[in-house]
PDB file of N, CA and C in Angstrom:
ATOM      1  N   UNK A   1      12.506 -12.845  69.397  1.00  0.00           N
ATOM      2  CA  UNK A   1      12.934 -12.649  68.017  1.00  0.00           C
ATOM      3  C   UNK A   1      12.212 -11.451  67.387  1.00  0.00           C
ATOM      4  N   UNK A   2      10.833 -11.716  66.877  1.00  0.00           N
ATOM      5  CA  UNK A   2      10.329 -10.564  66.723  1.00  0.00           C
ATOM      6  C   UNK A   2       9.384  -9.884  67.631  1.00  0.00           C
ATOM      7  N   UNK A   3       9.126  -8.642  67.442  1.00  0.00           N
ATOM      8  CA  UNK A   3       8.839  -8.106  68.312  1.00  0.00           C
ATOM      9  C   UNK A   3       6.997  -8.214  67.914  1.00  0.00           C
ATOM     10  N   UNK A   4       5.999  -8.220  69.031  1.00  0.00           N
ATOM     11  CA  UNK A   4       4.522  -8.666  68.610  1.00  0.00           C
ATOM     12  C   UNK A   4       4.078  -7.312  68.092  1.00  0.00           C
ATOM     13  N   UNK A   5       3.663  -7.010  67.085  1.00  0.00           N
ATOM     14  CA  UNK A   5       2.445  -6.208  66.545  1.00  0.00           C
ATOM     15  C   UNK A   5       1.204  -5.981  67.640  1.00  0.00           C
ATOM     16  N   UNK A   6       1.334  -4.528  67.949  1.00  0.00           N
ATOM     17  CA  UNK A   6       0.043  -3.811  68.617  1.00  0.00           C
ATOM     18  C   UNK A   6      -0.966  -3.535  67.193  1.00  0.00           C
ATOM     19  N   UNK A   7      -2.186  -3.984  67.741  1.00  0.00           N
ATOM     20  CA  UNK A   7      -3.510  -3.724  67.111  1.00  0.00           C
ATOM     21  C   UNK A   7      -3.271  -3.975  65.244  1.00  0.00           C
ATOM     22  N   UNK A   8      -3.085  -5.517  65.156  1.00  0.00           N
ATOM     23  CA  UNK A   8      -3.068  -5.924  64.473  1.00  0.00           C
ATOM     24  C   UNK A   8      -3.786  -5.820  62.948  1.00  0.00           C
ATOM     25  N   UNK A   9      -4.934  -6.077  63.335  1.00  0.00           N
ATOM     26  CA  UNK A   9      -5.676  -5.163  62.193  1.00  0.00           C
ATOM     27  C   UNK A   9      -5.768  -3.886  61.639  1.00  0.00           C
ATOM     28  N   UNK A  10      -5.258  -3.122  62.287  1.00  0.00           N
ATOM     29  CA  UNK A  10      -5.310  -1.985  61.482  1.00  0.00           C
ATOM     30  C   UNK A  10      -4.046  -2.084  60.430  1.00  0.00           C
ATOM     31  N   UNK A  11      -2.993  -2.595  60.861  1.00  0.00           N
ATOM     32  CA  UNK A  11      -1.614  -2.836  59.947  1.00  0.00           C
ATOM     33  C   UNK A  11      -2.515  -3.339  58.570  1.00  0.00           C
ATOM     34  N   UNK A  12      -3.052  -4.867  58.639  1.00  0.00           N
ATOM     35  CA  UNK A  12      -3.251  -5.667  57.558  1.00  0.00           C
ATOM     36  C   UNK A  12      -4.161  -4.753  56.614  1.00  0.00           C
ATOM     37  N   UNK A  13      -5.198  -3.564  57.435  1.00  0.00           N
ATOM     38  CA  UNK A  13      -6.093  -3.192  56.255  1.00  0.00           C
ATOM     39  C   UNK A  13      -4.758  -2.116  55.504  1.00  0.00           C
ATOM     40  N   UNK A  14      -4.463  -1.119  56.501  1.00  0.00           N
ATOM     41  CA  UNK A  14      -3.131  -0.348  55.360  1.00  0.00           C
ATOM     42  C   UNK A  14      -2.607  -1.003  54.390  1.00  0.00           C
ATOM     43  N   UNK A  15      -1.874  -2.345  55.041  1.00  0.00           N
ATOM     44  CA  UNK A  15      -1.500  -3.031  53.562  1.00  0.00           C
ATOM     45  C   UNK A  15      -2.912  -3.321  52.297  1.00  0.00           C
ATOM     46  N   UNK A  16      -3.567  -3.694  53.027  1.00  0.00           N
ATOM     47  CA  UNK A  16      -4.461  -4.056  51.852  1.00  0.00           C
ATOM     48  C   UNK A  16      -4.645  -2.692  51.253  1.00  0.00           C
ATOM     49  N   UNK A  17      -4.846  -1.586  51.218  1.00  0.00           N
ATOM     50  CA  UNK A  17      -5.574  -0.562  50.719  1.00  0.00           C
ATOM     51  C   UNK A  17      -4.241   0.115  49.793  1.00  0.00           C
ATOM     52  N   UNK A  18      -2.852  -0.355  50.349  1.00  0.00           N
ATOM     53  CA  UNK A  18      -1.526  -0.023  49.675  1.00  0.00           C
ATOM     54  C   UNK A  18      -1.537  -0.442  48.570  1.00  0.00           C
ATOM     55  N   UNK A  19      -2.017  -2.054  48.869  1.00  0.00           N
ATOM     56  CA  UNK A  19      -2.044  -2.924  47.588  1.00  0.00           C
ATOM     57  C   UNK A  19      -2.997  -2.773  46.617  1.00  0.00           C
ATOM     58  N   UNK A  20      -4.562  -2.469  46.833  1.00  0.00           N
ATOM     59  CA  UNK A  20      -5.317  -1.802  46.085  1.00  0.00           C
ATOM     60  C   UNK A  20      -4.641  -0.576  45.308  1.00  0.00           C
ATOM     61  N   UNK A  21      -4.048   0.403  45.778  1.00  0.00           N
ATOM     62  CA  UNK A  21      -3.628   1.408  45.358  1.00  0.00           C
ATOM     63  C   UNK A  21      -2.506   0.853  44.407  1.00  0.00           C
ATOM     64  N   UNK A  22      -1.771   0.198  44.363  1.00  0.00           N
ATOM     65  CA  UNK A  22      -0.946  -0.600  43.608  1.00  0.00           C
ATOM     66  C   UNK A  22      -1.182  -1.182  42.479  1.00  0.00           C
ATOM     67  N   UNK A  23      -2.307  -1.971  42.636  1.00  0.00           N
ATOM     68  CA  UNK A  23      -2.628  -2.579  41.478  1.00  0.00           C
ATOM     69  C   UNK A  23      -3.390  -1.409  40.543  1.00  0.00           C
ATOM     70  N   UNK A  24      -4.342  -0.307  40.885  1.00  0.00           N
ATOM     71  CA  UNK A  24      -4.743   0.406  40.515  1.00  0.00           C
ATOM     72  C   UNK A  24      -3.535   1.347  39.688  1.00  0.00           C
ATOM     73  N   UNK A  25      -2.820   1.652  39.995  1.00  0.00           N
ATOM     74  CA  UNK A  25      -1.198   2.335  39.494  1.00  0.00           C
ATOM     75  C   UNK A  25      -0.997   1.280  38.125  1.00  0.00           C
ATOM     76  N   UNK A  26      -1.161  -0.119  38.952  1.00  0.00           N
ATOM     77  CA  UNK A  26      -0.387  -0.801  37.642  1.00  0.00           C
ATOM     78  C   UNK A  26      -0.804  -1.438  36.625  1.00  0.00           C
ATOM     79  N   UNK A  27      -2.883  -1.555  36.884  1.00  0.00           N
ATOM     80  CA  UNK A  27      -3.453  -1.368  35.605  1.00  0.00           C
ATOM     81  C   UNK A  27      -3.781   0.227  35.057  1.00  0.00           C
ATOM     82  N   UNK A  28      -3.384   0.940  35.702  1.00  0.00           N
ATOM     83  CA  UNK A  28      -3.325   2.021  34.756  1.00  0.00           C
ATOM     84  C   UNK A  28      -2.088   2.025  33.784  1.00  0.00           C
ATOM     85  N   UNK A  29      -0.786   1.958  34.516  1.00  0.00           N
ATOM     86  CA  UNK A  29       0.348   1.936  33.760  1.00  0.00           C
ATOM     87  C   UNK A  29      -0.304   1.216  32.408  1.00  0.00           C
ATOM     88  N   UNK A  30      -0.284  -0.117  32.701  1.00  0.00           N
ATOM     89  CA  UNK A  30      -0.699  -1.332  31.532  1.00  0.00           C
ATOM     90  C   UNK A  30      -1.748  -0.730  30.439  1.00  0.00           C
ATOM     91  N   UNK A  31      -2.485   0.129  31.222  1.00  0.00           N
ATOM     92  CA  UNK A  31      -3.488   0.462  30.120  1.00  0.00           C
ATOM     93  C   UNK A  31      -2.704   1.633  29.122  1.00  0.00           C
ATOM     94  N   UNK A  32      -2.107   2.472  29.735  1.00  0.00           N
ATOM     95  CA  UNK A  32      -1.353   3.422  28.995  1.00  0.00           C
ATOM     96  C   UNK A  32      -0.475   2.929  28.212  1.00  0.00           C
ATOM     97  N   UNK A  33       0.780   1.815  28.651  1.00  0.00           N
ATOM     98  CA  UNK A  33       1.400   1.077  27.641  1.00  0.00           C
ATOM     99  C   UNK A  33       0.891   0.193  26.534  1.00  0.00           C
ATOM    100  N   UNK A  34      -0.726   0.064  26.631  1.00  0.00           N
ATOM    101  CA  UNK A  34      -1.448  -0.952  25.318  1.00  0.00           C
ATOM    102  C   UNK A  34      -1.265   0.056  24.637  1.00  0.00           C
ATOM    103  N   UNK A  35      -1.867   1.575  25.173  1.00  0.00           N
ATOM    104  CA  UNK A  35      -2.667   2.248  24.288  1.00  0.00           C
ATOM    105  C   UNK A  35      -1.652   2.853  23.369  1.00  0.00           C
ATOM    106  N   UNK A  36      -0.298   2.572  23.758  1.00  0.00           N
ATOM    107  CA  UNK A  36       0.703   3.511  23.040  1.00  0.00           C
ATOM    108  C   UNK A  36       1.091   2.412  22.227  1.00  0.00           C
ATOM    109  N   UNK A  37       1.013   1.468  22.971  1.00  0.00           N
ATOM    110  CA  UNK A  37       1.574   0.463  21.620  1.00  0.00           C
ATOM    111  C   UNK A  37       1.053   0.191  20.489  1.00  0.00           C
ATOM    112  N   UNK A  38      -0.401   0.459  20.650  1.00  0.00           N
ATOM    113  CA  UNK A  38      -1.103   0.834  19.824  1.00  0.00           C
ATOM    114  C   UNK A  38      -0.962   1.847  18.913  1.00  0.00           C
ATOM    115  N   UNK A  39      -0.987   2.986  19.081  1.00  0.00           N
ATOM    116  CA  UNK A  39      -0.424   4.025  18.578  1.00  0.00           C
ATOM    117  C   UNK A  39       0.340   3.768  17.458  1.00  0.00           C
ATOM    118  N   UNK A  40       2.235   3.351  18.482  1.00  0.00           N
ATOM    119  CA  UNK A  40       3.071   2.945  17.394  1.00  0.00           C
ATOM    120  C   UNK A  40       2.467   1.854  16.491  1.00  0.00           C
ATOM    121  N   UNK A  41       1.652   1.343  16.589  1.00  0.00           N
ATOM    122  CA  UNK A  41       1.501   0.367  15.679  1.00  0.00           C
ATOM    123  C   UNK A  41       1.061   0.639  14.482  1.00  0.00           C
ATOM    124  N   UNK A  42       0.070   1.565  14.806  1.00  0.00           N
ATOM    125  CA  UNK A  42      -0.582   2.300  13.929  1.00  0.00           C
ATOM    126  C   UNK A  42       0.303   3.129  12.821  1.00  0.00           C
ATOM    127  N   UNK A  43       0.865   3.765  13.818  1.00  0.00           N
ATOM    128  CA  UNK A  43       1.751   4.769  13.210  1.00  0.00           C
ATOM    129  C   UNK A  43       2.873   4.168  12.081  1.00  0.00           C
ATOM    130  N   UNK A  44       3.235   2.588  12.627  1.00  0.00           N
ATOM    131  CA  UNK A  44       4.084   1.780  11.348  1.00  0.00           C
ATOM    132  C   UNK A  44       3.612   1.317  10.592  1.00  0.00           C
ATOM    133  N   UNK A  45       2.126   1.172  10.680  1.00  0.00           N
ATOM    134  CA  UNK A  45       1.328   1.001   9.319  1.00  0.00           C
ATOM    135  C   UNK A  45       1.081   1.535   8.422  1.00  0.00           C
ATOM    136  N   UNK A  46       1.168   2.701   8.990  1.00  0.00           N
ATOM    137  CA  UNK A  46       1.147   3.833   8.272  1.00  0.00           C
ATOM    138  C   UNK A  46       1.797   4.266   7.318  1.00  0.00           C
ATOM    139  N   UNK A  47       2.769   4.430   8.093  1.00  0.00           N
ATOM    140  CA  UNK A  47       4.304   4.752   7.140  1.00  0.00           C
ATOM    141  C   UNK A  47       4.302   3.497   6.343  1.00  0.00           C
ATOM    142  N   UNK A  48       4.548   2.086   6.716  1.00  0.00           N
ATOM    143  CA  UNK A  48       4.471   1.039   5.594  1.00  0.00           C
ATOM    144  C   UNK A  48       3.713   1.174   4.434  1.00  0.00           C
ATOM    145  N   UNK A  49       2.384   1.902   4.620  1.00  0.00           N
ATOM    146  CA  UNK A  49       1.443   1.730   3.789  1.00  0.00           C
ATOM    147  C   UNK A  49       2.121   2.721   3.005  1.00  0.00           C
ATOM    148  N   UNK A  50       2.167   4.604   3.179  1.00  0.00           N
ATOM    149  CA  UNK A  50       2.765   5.206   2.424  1.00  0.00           C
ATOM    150  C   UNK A  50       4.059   4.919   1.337  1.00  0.00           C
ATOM    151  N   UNK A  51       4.871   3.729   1.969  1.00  0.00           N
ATOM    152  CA  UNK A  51       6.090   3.937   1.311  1.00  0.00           C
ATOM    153  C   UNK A  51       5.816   2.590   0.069  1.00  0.00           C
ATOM    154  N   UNK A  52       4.445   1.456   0.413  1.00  0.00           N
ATOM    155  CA  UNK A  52       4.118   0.864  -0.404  1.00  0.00           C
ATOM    156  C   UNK A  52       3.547   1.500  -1.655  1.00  0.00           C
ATOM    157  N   UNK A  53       2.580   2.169  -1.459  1.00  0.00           N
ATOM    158  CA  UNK A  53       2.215   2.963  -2.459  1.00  0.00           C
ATOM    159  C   UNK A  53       3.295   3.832  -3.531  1.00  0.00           C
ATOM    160  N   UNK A  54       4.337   4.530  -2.130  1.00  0.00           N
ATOM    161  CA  UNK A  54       5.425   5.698  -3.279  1.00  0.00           C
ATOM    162  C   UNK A  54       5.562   4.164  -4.641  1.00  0.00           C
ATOM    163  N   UNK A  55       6.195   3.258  -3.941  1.00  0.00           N
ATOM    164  CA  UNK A  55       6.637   2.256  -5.245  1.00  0.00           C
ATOM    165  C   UNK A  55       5.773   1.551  -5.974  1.00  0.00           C
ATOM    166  N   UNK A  56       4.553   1.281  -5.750  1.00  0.00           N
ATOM    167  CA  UNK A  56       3.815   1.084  -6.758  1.00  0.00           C
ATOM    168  C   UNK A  56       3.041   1.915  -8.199  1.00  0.00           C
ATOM    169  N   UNK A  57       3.090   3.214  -7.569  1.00  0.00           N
ATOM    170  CA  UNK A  57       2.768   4.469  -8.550  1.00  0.00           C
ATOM    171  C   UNK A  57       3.880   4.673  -9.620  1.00  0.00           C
ATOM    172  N   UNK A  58       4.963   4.508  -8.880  1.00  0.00           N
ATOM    173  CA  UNK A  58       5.817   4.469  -9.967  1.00  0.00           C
ATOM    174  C   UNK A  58       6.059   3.692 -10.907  1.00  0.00           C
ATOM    175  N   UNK A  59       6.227   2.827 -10.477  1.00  0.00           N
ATOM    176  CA  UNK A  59       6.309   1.465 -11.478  1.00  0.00           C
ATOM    177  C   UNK A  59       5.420   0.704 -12.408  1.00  0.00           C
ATOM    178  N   UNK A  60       3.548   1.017 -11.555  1.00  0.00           N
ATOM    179  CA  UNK A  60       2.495   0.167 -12.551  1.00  0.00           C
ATOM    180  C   UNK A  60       1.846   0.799 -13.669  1.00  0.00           C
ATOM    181  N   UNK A  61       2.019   1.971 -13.040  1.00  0.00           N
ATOM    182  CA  UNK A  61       1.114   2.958 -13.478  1.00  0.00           C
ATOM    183  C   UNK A  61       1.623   3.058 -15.091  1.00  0.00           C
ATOM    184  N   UNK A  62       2.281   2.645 -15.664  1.00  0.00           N
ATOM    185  CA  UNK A  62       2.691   3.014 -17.065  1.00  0.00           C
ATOM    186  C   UNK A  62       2.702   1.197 -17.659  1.00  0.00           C
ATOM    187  N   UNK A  63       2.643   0.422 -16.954  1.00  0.00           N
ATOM    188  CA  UNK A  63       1.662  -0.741 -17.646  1.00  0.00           C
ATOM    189  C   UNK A  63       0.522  -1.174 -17.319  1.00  0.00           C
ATOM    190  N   UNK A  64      -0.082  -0.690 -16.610  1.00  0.00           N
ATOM    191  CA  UNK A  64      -1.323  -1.102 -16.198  1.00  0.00           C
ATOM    192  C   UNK A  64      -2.565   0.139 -16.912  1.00  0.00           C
ATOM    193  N   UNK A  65      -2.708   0.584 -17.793  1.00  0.00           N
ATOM    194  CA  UNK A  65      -3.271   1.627 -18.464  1.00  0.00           C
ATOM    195  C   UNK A  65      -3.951   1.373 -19.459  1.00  0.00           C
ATOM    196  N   UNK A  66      -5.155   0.945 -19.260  1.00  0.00           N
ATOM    197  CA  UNK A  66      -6.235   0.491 -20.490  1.00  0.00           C
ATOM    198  C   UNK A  66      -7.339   1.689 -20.659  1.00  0.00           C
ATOM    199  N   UNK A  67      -7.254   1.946 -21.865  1.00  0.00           N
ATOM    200  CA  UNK A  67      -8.413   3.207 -22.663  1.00  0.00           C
ATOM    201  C   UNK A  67      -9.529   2.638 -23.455  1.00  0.00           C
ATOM    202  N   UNK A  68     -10.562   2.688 -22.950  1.00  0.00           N
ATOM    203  CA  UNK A  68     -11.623   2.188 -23.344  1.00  0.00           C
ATOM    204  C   UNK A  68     -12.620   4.150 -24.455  1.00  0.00           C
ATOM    205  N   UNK A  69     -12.926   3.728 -25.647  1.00  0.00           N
ATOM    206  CA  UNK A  69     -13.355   4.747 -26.590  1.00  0.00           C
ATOM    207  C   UNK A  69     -14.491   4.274 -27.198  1.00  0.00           C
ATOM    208  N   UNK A  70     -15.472   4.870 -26.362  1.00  0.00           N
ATOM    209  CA  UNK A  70     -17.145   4.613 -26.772  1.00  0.00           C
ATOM    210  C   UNK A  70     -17.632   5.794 -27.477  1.00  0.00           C
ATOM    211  N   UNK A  71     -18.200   5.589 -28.558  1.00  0.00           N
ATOM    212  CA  UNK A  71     -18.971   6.463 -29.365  1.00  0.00           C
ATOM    213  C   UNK A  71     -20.158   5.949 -29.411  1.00  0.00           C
ATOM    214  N   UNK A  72     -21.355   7.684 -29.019  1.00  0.00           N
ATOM    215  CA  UNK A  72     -22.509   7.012 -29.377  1.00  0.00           C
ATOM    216  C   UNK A  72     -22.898   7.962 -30.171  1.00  0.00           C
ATOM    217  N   UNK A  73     -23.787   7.589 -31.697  1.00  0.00           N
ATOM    218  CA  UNK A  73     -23.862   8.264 -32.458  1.00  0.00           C
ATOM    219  C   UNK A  73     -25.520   8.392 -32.264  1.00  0.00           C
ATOM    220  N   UNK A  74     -25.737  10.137 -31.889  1.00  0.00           N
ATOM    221  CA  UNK A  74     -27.526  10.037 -31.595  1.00  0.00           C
ATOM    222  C   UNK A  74     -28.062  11.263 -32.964  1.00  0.00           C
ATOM    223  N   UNK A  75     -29.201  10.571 -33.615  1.00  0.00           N
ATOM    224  CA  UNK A  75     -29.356  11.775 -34.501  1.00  0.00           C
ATOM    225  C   UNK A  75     -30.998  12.038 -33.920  1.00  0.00           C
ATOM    226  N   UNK A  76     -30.571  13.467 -34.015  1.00  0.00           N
ATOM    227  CA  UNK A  76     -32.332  14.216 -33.786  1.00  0.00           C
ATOM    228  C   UNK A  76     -32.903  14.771 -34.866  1.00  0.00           C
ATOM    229  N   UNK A  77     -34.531  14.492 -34.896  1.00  0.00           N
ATOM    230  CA  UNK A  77     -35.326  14.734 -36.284  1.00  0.00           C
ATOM    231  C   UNK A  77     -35.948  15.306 -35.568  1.00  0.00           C
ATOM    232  N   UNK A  78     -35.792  16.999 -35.856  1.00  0.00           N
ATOM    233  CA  UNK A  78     -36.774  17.735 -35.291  1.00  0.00           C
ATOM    234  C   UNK A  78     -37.898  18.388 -36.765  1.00  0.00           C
ATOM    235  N   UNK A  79     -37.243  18.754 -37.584  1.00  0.00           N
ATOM    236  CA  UNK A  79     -38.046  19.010 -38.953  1.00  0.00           C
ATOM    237  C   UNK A  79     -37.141  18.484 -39.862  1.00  0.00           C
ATOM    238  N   UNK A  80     -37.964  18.493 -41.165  1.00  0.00           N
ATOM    239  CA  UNK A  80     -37.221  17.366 -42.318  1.00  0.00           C
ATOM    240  C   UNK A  80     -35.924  18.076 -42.615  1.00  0.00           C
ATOM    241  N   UNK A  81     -35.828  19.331 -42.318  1.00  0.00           N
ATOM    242  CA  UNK A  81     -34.969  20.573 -42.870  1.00  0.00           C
ATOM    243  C   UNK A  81     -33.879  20.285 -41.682  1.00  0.00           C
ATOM    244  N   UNK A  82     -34.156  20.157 -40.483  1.00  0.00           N
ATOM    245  CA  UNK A  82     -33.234  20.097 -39.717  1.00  0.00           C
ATOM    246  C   UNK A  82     -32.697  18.893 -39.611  1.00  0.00           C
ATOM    247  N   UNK A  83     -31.540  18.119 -39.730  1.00  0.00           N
ATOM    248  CA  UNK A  83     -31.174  16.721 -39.262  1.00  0.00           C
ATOM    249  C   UNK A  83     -29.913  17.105 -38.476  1.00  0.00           C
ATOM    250  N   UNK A  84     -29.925  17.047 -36.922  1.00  0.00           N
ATOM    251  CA  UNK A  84     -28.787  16.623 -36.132  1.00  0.00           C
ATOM    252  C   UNK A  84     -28.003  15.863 -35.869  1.00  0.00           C
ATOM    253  N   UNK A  85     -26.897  15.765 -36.017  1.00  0.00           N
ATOM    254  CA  UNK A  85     -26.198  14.500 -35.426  1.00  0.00           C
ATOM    255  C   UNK A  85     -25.012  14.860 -34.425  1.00  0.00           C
ATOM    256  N   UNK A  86     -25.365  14.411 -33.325  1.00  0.00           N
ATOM    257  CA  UNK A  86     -24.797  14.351 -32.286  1.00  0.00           C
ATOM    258  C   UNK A  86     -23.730  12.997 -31.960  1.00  0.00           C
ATOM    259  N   UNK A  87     -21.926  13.291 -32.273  1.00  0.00           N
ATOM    260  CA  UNK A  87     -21.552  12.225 -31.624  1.00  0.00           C
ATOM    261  C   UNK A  87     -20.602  12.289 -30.523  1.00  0.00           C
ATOM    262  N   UNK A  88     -21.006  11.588 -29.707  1.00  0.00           N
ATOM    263  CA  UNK A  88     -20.218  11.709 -28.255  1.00  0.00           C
ATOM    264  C   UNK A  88     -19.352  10.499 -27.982  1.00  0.00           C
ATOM    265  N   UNK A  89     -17.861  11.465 -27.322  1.00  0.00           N
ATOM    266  CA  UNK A  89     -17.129  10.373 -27.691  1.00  0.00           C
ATOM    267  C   UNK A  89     -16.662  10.423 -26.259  1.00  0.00           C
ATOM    268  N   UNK A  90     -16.478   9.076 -25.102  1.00  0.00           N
ATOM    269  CA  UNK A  90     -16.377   8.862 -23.806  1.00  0.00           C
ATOM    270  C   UNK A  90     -15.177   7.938 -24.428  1.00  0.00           C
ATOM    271  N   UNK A  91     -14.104   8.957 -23.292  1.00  0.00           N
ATOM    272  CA  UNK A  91     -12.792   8.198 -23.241  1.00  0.00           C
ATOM    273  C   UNK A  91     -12.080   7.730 -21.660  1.00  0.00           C
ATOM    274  N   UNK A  92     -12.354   6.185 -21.583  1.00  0.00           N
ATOM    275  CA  UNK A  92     -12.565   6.024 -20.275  1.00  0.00           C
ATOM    276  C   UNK A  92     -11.153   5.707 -19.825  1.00  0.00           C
ATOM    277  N   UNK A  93     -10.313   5.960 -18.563  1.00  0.00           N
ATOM    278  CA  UNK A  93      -9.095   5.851 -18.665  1.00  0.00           C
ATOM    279  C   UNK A  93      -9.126   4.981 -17.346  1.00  0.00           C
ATOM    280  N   UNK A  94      -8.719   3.485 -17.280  1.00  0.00           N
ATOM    281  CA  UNK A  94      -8.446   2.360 -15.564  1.00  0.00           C
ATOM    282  C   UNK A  94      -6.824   2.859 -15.685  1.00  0.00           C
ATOM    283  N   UNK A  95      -7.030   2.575 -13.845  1.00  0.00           N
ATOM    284  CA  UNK A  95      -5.870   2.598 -13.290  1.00  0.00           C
ATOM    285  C   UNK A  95      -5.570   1.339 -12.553  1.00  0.00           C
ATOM    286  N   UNK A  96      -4.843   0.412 -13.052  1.00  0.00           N
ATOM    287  CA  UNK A  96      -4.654  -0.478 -12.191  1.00  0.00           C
ATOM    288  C   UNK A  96      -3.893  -0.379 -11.363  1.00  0.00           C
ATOM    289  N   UNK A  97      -3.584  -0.593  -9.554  1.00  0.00           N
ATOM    290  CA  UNK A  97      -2.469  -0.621  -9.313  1.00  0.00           C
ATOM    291  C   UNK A  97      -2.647  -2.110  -8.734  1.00  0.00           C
TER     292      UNK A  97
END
């Protein structure tokens, strides 16, 4: 039926070293297909994130707008003749989104 295999062992290591070479091919493949999937993944987060933002700028940004107006009134006495008054006015502007 079949015909006998001369010098047997040397066949089985070729295969084995085929198959090493094989699996080596096909965790590389695997590693290259994480790394891209990765990538895209990234890359749709991305864009998700950008196109979340376009619509939130538009829309909050004109109710979410609180102005906070601190005055501090400082006077300096340098001679009786001189009286300074210094007032500073901090106009603080939140952005909520």
């Amino acid at each position: 039926c079949f015909r006998k295999k001369k010098n047997k062992k040397k066949t089985k290591k070729k295969t084995k070293k085929k198959q090493k070479k094989n699996k080596k091919k096909t965790k590389k493949k695997q590693k290259k297909n994480k790394k891209n999937k990765k990538k895209q993944k990234k890359q749709k987060n991305k864009k998700q994130k950008t196109n979340k933002q376009r619509t939130t700028t538009t829309t909050l940004r004109t109710t979410y707008v609180r102005t906070y107006v601190r005055t501090y009134v400082r006077t300096y006495v340098r001679y009786v003749r001189y009286v300074r008054t210094y007032v500073l006015t901090y106009v603080l502007t939140y952005y909520y989104y």
